[in-house]
Protein backbone atom coordinates (compact mmCIF):
# COMPACT_ATOMS: atom_id res chain seq x y z
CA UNK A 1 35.40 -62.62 10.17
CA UNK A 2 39.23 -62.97 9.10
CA UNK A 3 38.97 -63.46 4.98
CA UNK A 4 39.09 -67.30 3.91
CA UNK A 5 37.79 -68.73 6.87
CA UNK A 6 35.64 -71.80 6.02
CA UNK A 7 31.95 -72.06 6.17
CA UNK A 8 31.84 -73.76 9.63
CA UNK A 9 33.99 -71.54 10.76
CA UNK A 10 31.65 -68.74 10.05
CA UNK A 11 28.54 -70.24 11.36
CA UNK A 12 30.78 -71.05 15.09
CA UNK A 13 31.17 -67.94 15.05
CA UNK A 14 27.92 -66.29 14.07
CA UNK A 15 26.17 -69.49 16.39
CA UNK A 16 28.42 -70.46 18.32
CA UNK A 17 29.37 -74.33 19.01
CA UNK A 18 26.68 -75.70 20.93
CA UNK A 19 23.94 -74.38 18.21
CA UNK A 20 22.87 -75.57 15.44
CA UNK A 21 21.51 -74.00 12.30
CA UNK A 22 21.24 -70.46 10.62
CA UNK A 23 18.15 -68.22 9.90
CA UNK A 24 18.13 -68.29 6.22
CA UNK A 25 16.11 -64.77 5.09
CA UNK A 26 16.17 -63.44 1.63
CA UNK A 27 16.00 -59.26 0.49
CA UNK A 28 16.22 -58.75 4.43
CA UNK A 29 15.89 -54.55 5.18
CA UNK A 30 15.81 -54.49 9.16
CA UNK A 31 16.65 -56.57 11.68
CA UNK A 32 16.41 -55.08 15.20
CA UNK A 33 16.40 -56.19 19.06
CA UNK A 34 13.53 -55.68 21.36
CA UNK A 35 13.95 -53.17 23.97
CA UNK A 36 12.94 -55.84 26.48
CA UNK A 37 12.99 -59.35 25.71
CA UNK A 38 15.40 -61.93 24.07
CA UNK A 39 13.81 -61.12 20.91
CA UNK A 40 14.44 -60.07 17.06
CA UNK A 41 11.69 -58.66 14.74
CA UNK A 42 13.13 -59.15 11.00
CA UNK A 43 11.38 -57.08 8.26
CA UNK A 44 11.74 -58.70 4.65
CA UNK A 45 11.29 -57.76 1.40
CA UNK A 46 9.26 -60.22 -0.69
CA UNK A 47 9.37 -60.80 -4.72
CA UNK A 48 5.91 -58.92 -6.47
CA UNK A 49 5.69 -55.95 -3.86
CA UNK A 50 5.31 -58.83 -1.00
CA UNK A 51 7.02 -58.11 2.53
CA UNK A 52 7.28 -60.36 6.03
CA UNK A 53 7.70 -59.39 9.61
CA UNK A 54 8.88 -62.15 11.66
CA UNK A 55 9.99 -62.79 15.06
CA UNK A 56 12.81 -64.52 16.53
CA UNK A 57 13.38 -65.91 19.89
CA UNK A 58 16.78 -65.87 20.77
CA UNK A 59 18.38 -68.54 23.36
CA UNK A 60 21.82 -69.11 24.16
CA UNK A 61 21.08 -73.21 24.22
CA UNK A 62 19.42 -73.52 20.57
CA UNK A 63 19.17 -71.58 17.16
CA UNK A 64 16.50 -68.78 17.07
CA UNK A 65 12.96 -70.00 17.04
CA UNK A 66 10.13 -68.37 14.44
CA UNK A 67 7.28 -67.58 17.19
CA UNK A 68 5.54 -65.32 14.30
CA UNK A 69 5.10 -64.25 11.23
CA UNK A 70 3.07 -61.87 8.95
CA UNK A 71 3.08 -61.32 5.32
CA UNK A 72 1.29 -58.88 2.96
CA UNK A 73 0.82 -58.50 -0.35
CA UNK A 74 0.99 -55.25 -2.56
CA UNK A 75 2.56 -53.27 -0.08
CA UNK A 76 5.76 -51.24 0.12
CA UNK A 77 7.40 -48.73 2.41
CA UNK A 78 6.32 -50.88 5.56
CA UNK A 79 7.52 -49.31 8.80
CA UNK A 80 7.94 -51.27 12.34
CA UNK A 81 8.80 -49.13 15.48
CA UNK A 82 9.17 -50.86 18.82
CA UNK A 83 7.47 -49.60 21.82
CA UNK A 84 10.01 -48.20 25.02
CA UNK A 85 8.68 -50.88 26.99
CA UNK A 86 9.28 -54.09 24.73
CA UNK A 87 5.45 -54.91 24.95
CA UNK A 88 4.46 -53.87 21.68
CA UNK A 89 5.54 -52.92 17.66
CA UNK A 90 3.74 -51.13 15.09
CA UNK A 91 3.65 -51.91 11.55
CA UNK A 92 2.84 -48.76 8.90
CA UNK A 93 1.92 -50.20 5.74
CA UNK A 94 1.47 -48.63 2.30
CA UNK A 95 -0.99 -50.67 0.21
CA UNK A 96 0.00 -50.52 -3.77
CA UNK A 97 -2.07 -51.59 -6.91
CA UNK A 98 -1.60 -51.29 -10.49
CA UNK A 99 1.70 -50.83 -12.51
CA UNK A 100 4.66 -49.48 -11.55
CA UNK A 101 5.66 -45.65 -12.65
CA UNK A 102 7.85 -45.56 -15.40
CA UNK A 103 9.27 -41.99 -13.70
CA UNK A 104 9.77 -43.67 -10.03
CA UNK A 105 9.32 -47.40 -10.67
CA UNK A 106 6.70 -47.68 -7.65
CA UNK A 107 3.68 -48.77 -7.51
CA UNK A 108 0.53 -45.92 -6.73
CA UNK A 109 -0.54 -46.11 -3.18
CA UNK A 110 -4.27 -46.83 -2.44
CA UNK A 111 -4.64 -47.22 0.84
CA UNK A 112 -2.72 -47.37 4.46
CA UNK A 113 -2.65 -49.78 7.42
CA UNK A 114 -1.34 -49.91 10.92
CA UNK A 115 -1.03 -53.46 12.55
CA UNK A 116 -0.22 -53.84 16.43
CA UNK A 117 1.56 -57.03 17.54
CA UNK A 118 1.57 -57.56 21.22
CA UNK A 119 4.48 -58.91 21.61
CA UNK A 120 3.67 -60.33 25.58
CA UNK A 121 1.01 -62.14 24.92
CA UNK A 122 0.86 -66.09 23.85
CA UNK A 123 1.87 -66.35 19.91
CA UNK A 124 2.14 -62.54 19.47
CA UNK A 125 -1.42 -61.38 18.23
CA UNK A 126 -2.07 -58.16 16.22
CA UNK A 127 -4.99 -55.72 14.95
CA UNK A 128 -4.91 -54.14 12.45
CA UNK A 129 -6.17 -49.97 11.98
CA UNK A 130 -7.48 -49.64 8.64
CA UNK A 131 -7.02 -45.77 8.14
CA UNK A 132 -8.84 -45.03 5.54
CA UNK A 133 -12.22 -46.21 8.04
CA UNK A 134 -11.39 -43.57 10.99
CA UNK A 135 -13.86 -41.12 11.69
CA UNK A 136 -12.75 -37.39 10.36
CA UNK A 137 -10.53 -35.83 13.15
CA UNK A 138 -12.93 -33.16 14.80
CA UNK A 139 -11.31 -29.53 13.09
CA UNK A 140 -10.87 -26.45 15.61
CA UNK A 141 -12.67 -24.40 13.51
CA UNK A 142 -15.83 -24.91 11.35
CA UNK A 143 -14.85 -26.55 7.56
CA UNK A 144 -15.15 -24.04 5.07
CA UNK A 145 -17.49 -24.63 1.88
CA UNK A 146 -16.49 -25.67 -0.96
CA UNK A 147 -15.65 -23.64 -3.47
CA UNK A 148 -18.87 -23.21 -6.24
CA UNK A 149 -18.76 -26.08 -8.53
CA UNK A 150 -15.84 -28.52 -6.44
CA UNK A 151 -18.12 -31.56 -5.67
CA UNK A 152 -17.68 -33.39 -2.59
CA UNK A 153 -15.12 -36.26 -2.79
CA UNK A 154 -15.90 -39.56 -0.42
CA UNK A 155 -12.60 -39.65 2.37
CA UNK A 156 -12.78 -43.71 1.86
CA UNK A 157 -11.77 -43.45 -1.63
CA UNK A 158 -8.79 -41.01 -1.02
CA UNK A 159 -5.64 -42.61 0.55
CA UNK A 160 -4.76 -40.67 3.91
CA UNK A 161 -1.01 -41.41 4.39
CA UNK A 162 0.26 -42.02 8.10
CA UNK A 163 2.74 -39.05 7.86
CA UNK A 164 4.07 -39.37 11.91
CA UNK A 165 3.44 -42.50 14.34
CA UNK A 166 4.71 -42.49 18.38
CA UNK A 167 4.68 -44.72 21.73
CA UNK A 168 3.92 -43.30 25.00
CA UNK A 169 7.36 -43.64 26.65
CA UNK A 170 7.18 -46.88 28.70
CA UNK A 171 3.03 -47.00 28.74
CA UNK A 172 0.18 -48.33 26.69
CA UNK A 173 -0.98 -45.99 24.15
CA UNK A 174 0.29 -44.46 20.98
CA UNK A 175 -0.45 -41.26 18.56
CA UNK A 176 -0.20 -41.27 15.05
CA UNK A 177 -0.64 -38.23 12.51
CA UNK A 178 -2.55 -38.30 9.05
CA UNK A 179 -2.12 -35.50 6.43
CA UNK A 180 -5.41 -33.96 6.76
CA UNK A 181 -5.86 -32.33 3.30
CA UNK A 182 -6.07 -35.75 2.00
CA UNK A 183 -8.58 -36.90 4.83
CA UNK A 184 -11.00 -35.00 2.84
CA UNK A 185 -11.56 -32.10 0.75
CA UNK A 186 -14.38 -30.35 2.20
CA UNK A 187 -12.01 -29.02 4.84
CA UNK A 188 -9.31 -28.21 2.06
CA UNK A 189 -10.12 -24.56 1.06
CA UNK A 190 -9.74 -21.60 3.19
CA UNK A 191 -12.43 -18.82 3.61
CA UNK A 192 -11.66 -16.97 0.56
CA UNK A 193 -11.78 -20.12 -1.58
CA UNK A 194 -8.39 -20.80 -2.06
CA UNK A 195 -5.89 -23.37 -0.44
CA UNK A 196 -4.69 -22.63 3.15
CA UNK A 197 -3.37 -25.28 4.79
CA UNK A 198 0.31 -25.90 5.01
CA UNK A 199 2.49 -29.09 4.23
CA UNK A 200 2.52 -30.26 7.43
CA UNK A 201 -1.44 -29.65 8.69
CA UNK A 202 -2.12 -33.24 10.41
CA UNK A 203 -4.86 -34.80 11.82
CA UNK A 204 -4.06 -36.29 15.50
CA UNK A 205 -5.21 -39.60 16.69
CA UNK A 206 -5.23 -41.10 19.99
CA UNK A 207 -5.38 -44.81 20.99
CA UNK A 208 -4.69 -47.09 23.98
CA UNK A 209 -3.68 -50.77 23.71
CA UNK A 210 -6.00 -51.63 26.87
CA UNK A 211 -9.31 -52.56 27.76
């Protein structure tokens, strides 16, 4: 846009003539086509650790249309990723509580999330993957004891980040990756009783979006 021209000027040109209105969003961080379909997913940032996902439908003849929207609450770091295909998009979430750090000025993390929108399907349903209730990722090898005196620590009350997430390329399903010394800490120390495993050591999980 040339400098000084007026607002209607501006919104023909974001719009265009024949539509009317803009999408007003506040603290807005992504904004980002589908692969597939005439449609936007926005990701927001929301006062008091709050964030939105919404999506747009986009038509030449009207304004965008708001066909769905979610919002959470004490969460940041929220991550969408489209599938190839257009037919899906994943939301990681990092769930906060308590008060900020005074070093980092976040909030700690106490648990993680993954929520599946289907974006094909009439008004864009989702499920949501609580990760912190997924069954311990079967090791190679047995789990070592723990060393004499380390008491066993429940995996539900440690949060197990989400530390890589994929889409099968133009299909259904969809991998993601947990750290798996904080999945739990019997399998944490190595034979000789101290720490093994490397930075990235990941549990592997495999899902399908069918049946």
């Amino acid at each position: 846009l040339e400098p000084g021209t007026s607002a209607a000027q501006q919104r023909a040109a974001i719009v265009g003539e024949q539509c009317e209105g803009i999408v007003p969003l506040r603290g807005i961080d992504i904004a980002e086509w589908s692969p597939k379909d005439n449609i936007i997913v926005t990701l927001e940032n929301l006062p008091d650790c709050g964030a939105r996902v919404s999506f747009y439908e986009v038509k030449p003849e009207r304004a965008p249309l708001l066909v769905k929207s979610r919002q959470w609450q004490n969460v940041q770091n929220v991550r969408i990723k489209w599938s190839s295909n257009g037919m899906y998009l994943s939301a990681l979430v990092d769930h906060v509580k308590g008060r900020p750090s005074k070093e980092t000025g976040r909030m700690p993390v106490v648990s993680h999330s993954i929520d599946l929108f289907r974006i094909s399907e009439k008004d864009i349903p989702y499920e949501t993957i609580k990760v912190e209730q997924l069954p311990a990722a079967v090791p190679e090898q047995p789990a070592a004891p723990l060393r004499r005196g380390a008491a066993p620590v429940e995996p539900t009350t440690i949060p197990t980040p989400v530390v890589t997430f994929g889409w099968e390329p133009n299909g259904h399903r969809f991998a993601f990756g947990t750290d798996a010394r904080a999945a739990s800490v019997t399998r944490q120390p190595g034979a000789s009783g101290d720490e093994k495993r490397g930075t990235s050591e990941m549990d592997i999980y495999f899902y399908t979006m069918q049946n």
